[in-house]
C-alpha atoms as a PDB file:
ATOM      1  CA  UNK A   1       0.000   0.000   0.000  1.00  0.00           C
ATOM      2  CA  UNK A   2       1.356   3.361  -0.562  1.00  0.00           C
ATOM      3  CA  UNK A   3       2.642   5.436   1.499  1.00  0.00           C
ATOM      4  CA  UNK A   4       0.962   9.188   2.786  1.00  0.00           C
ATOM      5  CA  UNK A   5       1.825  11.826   5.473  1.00  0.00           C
ATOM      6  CA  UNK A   6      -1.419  12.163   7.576  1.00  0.00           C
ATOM      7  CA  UNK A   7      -2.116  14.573  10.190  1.00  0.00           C
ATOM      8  CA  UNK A   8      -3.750  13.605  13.321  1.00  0.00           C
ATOM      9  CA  UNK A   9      -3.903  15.591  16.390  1.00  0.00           C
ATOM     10  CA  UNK A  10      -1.022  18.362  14.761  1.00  0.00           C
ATOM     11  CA  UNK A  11       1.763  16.177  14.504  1.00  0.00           C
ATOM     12  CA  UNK A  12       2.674  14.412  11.637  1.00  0.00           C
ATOM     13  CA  UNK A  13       3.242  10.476  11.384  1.00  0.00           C
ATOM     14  CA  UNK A  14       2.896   7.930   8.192  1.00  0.00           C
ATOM     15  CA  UNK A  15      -0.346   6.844   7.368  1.00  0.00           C
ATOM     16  CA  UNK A  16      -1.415   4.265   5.034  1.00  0.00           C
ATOM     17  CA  UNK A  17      -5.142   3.743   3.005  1.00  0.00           C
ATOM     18  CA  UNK A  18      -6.438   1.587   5.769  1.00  0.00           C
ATOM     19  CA  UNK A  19      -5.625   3.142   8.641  1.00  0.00           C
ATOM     20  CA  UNK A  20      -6.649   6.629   6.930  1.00  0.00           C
ATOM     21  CA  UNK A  21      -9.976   4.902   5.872  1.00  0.00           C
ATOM     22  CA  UNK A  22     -10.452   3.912   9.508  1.00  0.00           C
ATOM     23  CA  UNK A  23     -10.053   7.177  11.015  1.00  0.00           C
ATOM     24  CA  UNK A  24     -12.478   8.711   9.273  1.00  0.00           C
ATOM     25  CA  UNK A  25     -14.771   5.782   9.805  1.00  0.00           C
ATOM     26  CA  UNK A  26     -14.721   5.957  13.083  1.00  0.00           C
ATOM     27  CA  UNK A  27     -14.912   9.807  13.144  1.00  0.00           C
ATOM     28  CA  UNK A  28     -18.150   9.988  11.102  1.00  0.00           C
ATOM     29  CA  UNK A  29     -19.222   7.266  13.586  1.00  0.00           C
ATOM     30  CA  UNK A  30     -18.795   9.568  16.808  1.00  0.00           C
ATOM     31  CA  UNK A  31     -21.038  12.050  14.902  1.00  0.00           C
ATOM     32  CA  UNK A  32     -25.034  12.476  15.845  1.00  0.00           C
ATOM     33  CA  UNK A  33     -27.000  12.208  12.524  1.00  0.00           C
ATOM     34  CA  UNK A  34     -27.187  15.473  12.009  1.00  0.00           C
ATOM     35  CA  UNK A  35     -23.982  16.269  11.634  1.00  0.00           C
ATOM     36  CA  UNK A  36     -23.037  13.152   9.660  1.00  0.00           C
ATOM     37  CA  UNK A  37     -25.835  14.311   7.049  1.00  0.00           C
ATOM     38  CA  UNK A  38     -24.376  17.733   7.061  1.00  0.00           C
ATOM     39  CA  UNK A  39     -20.787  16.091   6.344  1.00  0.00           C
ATOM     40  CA  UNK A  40     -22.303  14.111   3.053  1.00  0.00           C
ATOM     41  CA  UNK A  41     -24.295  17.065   1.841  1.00  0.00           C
ATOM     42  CA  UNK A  42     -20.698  19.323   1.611  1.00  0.00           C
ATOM     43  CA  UNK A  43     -19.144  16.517   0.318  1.00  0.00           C
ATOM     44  CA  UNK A  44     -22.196  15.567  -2.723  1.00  0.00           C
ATOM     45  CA  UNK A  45     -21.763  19.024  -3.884  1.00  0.00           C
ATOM     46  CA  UNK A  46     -17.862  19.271  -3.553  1.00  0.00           C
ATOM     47  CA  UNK A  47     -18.041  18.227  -7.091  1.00  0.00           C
ATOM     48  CA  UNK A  48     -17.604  14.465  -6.636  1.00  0.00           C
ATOM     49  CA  UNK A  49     -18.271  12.500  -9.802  1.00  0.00           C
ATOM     50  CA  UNK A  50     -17.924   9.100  -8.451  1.00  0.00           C
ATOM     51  CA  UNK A  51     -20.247   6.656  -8.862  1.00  0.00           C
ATOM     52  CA  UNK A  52     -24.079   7.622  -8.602  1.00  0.00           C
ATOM     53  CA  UNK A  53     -25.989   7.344  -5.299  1.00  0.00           C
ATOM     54  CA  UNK A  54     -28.610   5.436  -6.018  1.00  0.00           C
ATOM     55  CA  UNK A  55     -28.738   2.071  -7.758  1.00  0.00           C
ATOM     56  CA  UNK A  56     -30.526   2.225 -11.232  1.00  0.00           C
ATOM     57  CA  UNK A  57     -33.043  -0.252 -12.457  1.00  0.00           C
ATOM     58  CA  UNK A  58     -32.459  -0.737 -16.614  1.00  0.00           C
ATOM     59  CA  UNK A  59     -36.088  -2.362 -17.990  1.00  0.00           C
ATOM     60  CA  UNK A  60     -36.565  -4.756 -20.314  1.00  0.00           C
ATOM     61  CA  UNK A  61     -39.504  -3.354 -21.079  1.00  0.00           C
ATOM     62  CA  UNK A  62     -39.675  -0.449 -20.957  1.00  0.00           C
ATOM     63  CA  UNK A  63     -42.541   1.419 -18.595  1.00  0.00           C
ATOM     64  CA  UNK A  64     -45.250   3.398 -20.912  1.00  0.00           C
ATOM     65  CA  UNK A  65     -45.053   7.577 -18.605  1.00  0.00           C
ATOM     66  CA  UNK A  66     -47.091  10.781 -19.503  1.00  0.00           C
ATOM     67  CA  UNK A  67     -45.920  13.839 -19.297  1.00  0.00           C
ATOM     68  CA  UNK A  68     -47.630  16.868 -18.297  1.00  0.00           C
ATOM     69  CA  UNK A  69     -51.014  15.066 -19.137  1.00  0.00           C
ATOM     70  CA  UNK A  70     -53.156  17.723 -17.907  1.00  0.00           C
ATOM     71  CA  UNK A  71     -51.140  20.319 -20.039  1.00  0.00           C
ATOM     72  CA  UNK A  72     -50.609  18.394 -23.385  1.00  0.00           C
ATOM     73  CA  UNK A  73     -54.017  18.203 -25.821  1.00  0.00           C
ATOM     74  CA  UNK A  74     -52.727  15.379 -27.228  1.00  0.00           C
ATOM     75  CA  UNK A  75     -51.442  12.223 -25.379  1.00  0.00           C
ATOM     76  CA  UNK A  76     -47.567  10.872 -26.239  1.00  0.00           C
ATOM     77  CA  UNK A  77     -46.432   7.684 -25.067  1.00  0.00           C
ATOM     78  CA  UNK A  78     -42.725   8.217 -23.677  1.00  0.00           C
ATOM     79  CA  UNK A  79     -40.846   5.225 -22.192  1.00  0.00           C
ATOM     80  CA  UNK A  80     -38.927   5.322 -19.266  1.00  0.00           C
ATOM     81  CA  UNK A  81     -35.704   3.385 -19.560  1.00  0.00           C
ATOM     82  CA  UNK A  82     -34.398   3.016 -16.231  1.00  0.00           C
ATOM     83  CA  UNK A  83     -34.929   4.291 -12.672  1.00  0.00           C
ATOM     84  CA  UNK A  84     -33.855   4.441  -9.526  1.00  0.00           C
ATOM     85  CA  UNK A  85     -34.776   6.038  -5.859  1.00  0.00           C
ATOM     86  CA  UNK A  86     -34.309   9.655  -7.352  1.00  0.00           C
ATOM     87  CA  UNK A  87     -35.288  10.049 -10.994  1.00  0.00           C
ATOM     88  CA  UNK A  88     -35.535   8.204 -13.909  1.00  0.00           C
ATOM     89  CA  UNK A  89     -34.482   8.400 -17.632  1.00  0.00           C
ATOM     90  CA  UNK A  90     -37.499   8.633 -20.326  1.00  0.00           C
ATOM     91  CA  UNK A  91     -36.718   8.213 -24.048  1.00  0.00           C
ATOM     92  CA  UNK A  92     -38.312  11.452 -25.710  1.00  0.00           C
ATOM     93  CA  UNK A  93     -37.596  12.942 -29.231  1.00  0.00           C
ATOM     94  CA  UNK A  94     -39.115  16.176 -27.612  1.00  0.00           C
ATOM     95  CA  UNK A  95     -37.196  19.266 -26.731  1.00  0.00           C
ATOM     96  CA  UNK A  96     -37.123  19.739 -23.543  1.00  0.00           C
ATOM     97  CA  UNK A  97     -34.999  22.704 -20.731  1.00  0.00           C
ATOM     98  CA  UNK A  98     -32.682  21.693 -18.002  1.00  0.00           C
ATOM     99  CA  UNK A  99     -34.267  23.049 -14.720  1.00  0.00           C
ATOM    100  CA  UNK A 100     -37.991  22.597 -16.640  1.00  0.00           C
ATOM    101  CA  UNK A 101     -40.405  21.072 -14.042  1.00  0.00           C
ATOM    102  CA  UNK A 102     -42.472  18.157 -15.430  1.00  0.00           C
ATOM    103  CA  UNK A 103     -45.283  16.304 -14.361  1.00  0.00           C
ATOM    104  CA  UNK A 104     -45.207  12.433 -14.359  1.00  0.00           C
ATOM    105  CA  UNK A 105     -47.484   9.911 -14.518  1.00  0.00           C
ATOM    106  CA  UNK A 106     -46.907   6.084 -14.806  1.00  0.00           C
ATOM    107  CA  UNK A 107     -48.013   2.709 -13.765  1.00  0.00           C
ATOM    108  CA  UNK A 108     -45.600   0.472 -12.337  1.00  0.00           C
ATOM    109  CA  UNK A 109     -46.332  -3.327 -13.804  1.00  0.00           C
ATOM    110  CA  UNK A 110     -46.075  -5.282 -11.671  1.00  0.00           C
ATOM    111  CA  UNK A 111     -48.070  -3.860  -8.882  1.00  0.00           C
ATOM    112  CA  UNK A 112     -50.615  -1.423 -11.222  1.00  0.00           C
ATOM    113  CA  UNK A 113     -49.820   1.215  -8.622  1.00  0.00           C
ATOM    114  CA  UNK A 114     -50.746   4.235 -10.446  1.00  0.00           C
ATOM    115  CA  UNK A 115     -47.705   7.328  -9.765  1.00  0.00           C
ATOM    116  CA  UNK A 116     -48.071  10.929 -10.129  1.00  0.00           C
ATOM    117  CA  UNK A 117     -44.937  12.978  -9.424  1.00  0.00           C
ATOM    118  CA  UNK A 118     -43.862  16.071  -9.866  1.00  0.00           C
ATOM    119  CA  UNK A 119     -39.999  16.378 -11.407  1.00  0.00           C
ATOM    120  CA  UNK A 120     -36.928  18.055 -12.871  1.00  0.00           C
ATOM    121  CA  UNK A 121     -35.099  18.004 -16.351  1.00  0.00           C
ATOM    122  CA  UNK A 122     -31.716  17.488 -15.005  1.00  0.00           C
ATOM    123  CA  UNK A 123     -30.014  16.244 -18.162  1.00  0.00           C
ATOM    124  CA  UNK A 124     -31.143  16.344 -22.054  1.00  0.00           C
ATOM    125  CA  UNK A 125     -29.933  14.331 -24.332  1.00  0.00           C
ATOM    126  CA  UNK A 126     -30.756  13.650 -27.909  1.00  0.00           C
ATOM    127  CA  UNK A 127     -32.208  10.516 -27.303  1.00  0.00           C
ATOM    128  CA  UNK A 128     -34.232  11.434 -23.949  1.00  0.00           C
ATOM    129  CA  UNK A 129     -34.075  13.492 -21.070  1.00  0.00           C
ATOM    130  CA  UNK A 130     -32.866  12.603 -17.122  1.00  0.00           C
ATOM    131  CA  UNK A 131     -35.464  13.561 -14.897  1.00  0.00           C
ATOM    132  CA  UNK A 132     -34.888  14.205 -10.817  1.00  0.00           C
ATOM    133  CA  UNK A 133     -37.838  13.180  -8.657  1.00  0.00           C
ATOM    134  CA  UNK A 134     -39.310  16.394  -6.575  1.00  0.00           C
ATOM    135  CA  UNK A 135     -42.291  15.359  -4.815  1.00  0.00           C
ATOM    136  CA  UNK A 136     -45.486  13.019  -5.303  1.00  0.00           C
ATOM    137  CA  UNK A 137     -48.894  14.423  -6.283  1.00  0.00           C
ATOM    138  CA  UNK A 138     -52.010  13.787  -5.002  1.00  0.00           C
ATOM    139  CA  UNK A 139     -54.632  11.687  -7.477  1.00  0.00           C
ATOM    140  CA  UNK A 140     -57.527  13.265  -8.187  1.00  0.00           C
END
């Protein structure tokens, strides 16, 4: 294992990965919740581009979502391609903004639980757009 110079309590001594990795460990560990969620939110927006947070789900088939139904006169079929805890990605020819809030609608197969959610163009793409989940609606 390589080598680093680690500082712990102002004085400096040889560290390697593991005993590094278990200092912090067991500092985060000593921390109430609170501050432990206040540690990962600095650190999420420190510009980190590791991998993603949540695990995505890639469908085989693909899950039939509307879009804005109560704004669009006509309804398109979009498919969603995969999803995970925060968002999802939805294959649309459509232009769409990054930052534009959508509503969502879809049906999840296997249980026919009928979603409405309110979300957030995060990414565009030619081939769809990467949407960030903001809150559930209410059914009417």
């Amino acid at each position: 294992m390589a080598q680093q110079s680690c500082l712990v309590k102002s004085k400096k001594k040889t560290c390697d990965e593991v005993e590094v990795t278990s200092r912090l460990l067991n500092i985060i560990f000593d921390m109430p919740v609170e501050q432990q969620l206040d540690l990962l939110d600095r650190l999420d927006t420190s510009g980190y581009e590791g991998s993603r947070r949540h695990t995505r789900t890639y469908l085989k088939n693909p899950w039939v979502v509307l879009l804005d139904p109560e704004k669009e006169k006509k309804a398109y079929d979009y498919f969603i391609k995969n999803i995970s805890r925060c968002g999802m990605f939805i294959e649309t020819r459509r232009n769409f903004l990054v930052g534009e809030k959508i509503t969502m609608k879809f049906q999840m197969p296997a249980s026919q639980k009928l979603y409405k959610l309110m979300g957030e163009i995060v990414r565009f793409q030619k081939n769809g757009i990467g949407v960030k989940f903001k809150r559930q609606l209410s059914e009417n």
